[in-house]
C-alpha atoms as a PDB file:
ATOM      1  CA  UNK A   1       2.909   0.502  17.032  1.00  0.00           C
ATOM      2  CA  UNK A   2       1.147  -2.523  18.985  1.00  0.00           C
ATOM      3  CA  UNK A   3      -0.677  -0.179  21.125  1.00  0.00           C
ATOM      4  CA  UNK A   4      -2.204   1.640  17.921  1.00  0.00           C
ATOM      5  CA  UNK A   5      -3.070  -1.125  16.106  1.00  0.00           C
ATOM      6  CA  UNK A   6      -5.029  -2.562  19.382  1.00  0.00           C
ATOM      7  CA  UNK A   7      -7.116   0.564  19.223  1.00  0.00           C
ATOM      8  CA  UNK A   8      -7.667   0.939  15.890  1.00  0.00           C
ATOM      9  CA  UNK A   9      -9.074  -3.311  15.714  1.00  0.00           C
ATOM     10  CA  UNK A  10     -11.041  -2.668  18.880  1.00  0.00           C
ATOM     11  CA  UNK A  11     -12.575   0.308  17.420  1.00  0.00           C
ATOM     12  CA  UNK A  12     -13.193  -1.889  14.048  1.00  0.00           C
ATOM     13  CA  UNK A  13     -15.141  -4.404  16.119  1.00  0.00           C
ATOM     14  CA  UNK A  14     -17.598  -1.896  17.964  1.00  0.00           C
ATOM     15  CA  UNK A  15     -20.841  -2.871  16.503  1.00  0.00           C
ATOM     16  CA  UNK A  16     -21.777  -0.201  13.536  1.00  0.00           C
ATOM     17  CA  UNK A  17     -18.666   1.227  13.919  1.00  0.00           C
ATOM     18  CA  UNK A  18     -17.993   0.548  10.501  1.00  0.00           C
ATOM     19  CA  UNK A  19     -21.219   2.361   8.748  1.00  0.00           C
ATOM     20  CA  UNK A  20     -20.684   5.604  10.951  1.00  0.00           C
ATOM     21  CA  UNK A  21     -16.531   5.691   9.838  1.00  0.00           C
ATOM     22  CA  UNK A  22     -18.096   5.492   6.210  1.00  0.00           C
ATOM     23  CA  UNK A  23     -20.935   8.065   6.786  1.00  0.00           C
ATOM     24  CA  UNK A  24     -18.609  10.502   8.124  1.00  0.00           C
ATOM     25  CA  UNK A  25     -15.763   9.839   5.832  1.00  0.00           C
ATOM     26  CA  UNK A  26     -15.225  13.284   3.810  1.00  0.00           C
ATOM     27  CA  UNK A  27     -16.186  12.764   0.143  1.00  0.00           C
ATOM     28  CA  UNK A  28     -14.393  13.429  -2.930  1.00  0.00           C
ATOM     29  CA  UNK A  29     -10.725  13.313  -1.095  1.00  0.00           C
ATOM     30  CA  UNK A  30      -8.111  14.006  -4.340  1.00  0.00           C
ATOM     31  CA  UNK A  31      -5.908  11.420  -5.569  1.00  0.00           C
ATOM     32  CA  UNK A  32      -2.276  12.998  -4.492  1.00  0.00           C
ATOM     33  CA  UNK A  33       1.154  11.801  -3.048  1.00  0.00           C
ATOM     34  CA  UNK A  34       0.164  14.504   0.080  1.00  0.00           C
ATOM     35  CA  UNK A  35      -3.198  12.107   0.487  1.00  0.00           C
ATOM     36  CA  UNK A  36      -1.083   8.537   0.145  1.00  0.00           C
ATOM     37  CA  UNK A  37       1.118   9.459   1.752  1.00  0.00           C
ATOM     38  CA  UNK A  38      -0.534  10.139   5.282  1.00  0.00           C
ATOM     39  CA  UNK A  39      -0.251   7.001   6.787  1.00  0.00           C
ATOM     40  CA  UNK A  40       3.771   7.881   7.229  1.00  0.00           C
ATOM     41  CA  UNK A  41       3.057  11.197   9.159  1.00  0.00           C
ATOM     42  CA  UNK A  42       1.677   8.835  12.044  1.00  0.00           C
ATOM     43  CA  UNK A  43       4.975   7.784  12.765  1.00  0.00           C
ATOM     44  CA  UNK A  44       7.221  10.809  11.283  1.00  0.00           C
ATOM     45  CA  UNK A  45       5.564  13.701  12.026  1.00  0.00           C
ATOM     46  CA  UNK A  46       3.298  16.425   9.767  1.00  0.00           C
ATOM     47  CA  UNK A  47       4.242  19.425   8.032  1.00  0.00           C
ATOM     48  CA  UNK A  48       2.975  21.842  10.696  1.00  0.00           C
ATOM     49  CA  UNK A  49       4.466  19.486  13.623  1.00  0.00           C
ATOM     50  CA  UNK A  50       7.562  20.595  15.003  1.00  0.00           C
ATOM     51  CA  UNK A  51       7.461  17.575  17.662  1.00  0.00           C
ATOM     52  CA  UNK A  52       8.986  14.667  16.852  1.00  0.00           C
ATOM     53  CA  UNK A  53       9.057  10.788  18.319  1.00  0.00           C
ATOM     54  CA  UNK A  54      12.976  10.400  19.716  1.00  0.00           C
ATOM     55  CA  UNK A  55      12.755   6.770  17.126  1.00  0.00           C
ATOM     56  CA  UNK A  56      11.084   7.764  14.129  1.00  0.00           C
ATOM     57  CA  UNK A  57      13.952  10.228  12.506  1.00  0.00           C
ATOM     58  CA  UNK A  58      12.900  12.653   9.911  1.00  0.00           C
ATOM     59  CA  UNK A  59      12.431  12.113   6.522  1.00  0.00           C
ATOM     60  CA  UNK A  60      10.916  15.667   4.762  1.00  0.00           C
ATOM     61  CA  UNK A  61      13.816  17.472   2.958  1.00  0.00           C
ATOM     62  CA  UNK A  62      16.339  14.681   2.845  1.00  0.00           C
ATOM     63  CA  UNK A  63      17.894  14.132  -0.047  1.00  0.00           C
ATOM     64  CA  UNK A  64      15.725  12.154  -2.789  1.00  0.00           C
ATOM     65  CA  UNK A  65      18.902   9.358  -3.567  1.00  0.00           C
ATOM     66  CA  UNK A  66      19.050   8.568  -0.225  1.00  0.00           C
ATOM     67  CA  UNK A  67      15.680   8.580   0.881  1.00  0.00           C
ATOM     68  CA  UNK A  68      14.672   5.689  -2.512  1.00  0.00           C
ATOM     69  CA  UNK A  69      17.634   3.786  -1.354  1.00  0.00           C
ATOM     70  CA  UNK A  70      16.578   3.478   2.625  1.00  0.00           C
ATOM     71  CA  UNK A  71      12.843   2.563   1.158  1.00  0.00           C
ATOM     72  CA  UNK A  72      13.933  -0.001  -1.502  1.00  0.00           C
ATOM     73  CA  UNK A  73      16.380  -1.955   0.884  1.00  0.00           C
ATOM     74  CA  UNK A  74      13.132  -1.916   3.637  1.00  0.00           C
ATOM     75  CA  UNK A  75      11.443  -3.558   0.771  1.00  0.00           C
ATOM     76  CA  UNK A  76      14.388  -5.891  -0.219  1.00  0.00           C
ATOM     77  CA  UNK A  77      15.078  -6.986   3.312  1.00  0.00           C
ATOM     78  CA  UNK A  78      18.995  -4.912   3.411  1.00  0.00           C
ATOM     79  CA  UNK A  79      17.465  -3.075   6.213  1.00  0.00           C
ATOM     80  CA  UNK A  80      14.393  -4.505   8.415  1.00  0.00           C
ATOM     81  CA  UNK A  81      12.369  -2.710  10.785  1.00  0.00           C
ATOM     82  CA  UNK A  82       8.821  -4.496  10.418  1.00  0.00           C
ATOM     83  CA  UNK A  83       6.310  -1.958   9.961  1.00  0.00           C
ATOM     84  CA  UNK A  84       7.835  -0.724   7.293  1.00  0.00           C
ATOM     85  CA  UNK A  85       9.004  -4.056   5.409  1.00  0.00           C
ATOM     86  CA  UNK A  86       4.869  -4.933   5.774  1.00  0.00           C
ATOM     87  CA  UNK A  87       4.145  -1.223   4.412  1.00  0.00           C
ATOM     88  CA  UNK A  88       6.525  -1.252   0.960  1.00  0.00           C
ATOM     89  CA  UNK A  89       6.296  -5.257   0.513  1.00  0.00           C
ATOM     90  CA  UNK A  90       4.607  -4.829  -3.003  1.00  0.00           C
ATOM     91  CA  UNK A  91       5.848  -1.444  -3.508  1.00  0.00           C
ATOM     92  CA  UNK A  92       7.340  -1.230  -7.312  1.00  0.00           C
ATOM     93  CA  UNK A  93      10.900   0.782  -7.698  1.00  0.00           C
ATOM     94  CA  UNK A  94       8.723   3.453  -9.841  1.00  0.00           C
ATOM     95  CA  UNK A  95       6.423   3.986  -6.780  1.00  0.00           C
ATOM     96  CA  UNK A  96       9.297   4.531  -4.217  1.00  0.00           C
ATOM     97  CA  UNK A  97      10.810   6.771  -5.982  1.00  0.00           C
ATOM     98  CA  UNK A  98       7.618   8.970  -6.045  1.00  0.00           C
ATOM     99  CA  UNK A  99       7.571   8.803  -2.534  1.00  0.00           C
ATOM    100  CA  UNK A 100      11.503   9.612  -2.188  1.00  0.00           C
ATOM    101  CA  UNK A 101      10.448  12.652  -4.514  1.00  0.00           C
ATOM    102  CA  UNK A 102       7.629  13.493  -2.464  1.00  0.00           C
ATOM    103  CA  UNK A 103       9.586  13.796   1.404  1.00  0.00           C
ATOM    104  CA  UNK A 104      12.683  15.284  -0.753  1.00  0.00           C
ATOM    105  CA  UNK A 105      10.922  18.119  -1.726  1.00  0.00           C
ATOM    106  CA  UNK A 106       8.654  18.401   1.982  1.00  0.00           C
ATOM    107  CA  UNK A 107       8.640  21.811   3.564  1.00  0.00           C
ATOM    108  CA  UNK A 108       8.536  21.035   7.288  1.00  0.00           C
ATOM    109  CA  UNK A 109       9.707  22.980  10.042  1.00  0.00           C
ATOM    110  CA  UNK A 110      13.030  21.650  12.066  1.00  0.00           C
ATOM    111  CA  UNK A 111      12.411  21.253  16.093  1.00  0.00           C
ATOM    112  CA  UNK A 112      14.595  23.065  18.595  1.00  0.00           C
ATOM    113  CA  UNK A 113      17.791  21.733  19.452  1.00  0.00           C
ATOM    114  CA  UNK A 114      17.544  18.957  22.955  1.00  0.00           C
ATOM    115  CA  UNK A 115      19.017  20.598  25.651  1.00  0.00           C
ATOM    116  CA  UNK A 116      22.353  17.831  26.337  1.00  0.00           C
ATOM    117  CA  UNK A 117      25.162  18.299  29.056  1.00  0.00           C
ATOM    118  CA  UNK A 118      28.356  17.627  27.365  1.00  0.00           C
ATOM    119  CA  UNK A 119      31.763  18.539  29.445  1.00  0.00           C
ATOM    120  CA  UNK A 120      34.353  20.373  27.632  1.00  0.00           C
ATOM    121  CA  UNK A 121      36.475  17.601  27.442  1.00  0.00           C
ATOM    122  CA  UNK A 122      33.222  15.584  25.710  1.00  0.00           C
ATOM    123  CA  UNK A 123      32.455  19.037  23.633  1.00  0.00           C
ATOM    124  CA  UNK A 124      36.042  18.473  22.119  1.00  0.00           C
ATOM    125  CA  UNK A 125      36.086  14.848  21.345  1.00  0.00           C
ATOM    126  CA  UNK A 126      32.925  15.168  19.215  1.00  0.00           C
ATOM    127  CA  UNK A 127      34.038  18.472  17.846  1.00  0.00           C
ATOM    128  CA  UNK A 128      36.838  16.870  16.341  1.00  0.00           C
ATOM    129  CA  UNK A 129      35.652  13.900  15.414  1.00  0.00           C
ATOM    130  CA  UNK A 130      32.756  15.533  13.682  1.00  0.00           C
ATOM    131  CA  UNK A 131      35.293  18.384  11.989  1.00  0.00           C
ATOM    132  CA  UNK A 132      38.404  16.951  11.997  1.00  0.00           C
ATOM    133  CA  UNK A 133      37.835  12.684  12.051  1.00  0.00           C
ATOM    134  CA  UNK A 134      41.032  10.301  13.041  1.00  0.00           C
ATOM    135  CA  UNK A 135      43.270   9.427  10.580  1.00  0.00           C
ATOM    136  CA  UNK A 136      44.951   7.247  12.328  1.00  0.00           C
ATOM    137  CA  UNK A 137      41.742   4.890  12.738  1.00  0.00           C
ATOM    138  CA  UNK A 138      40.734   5.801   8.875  1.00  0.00           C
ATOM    139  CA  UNK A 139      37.789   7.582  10.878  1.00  0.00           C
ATOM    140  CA  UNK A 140      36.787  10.489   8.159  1.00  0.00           C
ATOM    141  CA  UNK A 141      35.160  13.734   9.373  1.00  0.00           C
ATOM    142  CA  UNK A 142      31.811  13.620   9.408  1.00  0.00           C
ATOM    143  CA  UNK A 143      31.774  16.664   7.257  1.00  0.00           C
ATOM    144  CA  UNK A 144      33.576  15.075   4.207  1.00  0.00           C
ATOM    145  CA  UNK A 145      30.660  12.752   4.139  1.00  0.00           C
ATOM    146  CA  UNK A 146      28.005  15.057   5.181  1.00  0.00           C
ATOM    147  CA  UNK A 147      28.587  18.377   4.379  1.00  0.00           C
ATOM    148  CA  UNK A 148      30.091  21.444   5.645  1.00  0.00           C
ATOM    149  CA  UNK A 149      26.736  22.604   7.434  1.00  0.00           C
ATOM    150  CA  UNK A 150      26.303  18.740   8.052  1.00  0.00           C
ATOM    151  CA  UNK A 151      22.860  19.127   6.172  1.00  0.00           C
ATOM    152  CA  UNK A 152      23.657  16.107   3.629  1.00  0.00           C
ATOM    153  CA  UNK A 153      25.216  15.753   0.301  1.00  0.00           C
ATOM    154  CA  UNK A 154      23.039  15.289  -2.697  1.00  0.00           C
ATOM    155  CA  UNK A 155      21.761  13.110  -3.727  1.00  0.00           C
ATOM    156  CA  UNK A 156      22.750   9.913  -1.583  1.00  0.00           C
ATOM    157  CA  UNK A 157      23.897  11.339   1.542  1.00  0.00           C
ATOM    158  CA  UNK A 158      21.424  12.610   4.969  1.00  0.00           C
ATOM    159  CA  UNK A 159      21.714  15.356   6.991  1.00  0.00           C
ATOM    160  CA  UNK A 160      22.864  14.798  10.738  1.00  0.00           C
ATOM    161  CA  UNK A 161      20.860  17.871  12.165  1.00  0.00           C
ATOM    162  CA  UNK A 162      17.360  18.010  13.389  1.00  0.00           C
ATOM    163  CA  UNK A 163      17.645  14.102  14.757  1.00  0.00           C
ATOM    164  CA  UNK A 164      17.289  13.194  18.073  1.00  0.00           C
ATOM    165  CA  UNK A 165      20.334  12.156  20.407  1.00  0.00           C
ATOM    166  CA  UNK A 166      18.833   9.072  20.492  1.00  0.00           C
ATOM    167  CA  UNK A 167      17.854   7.941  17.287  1.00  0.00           C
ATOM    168  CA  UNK A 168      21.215   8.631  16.204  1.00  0.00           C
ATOM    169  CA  UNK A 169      22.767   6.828  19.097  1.00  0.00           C
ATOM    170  CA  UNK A 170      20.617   3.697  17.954  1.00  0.00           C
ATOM    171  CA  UNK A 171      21.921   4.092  14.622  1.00  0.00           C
ATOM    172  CA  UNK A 172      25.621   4.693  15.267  1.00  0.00           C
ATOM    173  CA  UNK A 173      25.224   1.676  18.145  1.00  0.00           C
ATOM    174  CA  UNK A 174      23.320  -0.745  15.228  1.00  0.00           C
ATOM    175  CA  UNK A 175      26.383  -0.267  12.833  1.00  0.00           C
ATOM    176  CA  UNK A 176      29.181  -0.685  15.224  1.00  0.00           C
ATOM    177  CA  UNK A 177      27.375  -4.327  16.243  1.00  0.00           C
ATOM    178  CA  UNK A 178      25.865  -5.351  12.916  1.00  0.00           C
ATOM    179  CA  UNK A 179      22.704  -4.904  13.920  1.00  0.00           C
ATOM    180  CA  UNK A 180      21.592  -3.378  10.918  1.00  0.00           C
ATOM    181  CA  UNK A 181      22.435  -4.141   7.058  1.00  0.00           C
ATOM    182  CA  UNK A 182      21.966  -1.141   4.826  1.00  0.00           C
ATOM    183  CA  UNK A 183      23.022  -0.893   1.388  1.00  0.00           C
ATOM    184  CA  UNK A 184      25.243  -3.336   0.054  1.00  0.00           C
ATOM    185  CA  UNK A 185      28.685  -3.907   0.832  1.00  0.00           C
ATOM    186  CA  UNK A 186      30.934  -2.902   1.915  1.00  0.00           C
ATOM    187  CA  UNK A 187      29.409  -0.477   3.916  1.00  0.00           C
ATOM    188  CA  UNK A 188      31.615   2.316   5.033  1.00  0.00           C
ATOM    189  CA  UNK A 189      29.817   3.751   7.628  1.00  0.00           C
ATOM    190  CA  UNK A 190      29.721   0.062   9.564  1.00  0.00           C
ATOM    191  CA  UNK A 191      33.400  -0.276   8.888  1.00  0.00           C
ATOM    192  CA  UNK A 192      33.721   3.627  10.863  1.00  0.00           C
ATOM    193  CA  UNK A 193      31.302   3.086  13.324  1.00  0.00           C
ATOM    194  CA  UNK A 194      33.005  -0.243  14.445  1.00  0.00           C
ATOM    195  CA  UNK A 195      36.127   1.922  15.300  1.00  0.00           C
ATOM    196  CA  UNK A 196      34.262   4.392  17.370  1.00  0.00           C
ATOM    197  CA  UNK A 197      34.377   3.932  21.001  1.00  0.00           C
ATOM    198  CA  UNK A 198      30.631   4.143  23.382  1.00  0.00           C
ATOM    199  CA  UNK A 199      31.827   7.489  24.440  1.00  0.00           C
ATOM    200  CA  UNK A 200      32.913   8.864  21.362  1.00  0.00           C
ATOM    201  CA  UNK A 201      28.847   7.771  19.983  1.00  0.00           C
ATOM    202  CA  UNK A 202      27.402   9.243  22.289  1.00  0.00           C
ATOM    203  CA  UNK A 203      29.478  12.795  22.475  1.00  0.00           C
ATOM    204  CA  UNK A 204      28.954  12.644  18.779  1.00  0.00           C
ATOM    205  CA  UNK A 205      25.151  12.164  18.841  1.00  0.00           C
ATOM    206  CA  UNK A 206      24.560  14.548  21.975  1.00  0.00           C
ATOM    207  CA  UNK A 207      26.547  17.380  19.874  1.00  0.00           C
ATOM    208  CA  UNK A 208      24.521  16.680  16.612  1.00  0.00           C
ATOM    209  CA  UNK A 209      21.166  16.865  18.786  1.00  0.00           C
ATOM    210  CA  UNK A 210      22.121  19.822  20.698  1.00  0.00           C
ATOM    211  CA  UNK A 211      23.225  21.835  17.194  1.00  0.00           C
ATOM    212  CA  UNK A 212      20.404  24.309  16.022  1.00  0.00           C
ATOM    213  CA  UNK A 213      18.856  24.386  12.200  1.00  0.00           C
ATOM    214  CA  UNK A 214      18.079  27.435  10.270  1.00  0.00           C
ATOM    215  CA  UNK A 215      16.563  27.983   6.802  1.00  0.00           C
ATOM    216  CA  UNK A 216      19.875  29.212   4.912  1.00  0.00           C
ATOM    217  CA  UNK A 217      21.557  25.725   5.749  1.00  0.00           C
ATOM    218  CA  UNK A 218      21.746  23.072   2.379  1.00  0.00           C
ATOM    219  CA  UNK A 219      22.896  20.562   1.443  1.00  0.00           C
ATOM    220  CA  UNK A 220      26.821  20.495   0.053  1.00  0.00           C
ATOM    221  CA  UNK A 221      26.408  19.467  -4.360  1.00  0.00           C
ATOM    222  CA  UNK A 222      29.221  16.224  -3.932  1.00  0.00           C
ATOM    223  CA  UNK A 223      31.083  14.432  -2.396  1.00  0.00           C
ATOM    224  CA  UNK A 224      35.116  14.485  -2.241  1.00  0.00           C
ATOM    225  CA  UNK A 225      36.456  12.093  -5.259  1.00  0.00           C
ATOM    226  CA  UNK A 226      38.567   9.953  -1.940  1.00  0.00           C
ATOM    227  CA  UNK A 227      35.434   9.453  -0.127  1.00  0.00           C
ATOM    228  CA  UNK A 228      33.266   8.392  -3.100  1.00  0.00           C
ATOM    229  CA  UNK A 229      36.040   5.634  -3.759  1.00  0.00           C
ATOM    230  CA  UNK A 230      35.625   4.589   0.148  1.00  0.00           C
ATOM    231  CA  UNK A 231      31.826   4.804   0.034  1.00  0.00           C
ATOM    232  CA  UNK A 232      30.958   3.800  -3.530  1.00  0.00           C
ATOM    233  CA  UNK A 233      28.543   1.128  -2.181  1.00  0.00           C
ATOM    234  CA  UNK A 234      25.978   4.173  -0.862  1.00  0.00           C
ATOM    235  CA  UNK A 235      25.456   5.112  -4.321  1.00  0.00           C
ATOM    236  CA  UNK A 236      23.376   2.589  -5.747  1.00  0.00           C
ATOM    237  CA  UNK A 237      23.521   1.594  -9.775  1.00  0.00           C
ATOM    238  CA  UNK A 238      20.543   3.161 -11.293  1.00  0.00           C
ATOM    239  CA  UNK A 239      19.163   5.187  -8.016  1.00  0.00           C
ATOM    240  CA  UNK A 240      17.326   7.644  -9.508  1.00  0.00           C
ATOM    241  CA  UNK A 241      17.269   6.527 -13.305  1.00  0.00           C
END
């Protein structure tokens, strides 16, 4: 992010610079959510870009709940990553959720799974973990949270496909320390992640990465009445009112 903003002001300062941007500028560019909402592709990827940055996770086709939710608590300071607090600082509750609409409804193709080594002993732990959970550390499945297909639960809940090992390693790793505050609390998936081991994280996030996409996968329609009383603080009052 530094390194673009550099170029971009060192660029701004070339002499005339300035007048040749604005003569060259296409004219007449429509007023749509597609147009404002460019400056995100830069760090999340296009609709015909299958590539994707291993930090910037995608946002097209997640669920519109969650998506308002992550953006509002950038704006209110529950979860900070700088960029974007600067982006949505003046951003009203009416406009995020325009933009949550927007990336809900996105049409963009998934990448290929990453290619991860995983033993069979490592294959198992996040197999079960991910199907099956722990009940004797209250660890849930991560398919009673996130679907069957793990492709989300609407409309609060993201998919775990389609993410890369090590975003989700970051995020799994930011929970179990605190290093992130999302939501308010409690937060359930801090109060899981804290009883995950390193090795269990990254099995977990290696499987997810490795697991392929294909168009007939959706989203599950709810969420199991037990988890909803666990996790009642990721449905924020008023979301999408």
């Amino acid at each position: 992010m530094k390194q673009l903003l550099v170029v971009v002001l060192a660029f701004i300062a070339v002499p005339g610079f300035a007048g040749r941007a604005e003569a060259a500028a296409p004219r007449g560019v429509p007023d749509t959510m597609a147009e404002r909402m460019k400056p995100c592709t830069i760090c999340h990827g296009t609709e015909d870009r299958a590539g994707r940055n291993a930090y910037y996770p995608r946002i097209a086709g997640k669920p519109k709940g969650y998506l308002f939710n992550q953006l509002r608590n950038f704006r209110d300071g529950r979860r900070y990553y700088r960029p974007m607090a600067l982006l949505l600082a003046n951003a009203s509750d009416q406009y995020l959720l325009e933009m949550a609409d927007y990336f809900a409804t996105l049409k963009q193709p998934y990448p290929p799974p990453e290619r991860t080594a995983l033993s069979p002993a490592e294959t198992r732990l996040a197999e079960k973990l991910i199907r099956q959970g722990d009940v004797t550390r209250k660890i849930p499945a991560c398919v009673e949270c996130h679907g069957k297909q793990l492709m989300g639960t609407d409309p609060f809940i993201p998919g775990l496909l389609g993410l890369p090992r090590v975003y989700l390693i970051a995020q799994l790793g930011a929970w179990k320390t605190g290093g992130l505050i999302r939501g308010q609390t409690p937060d359930c998936m801090s109060d899981i992640a804290k009883q995950l081991t390193y090795e269990e994280i990254n099995a977990v996030a290696a499987w997810l990465a490795a697991h392929p996409v294909d168009g007939s996968m959706d989203a599950a329609e709810s969420l199991p009445v037990e988890i909803m009383k666990r996790c009642g603080s990721i449905v924020l009052g008023g979301a999408l009112q």
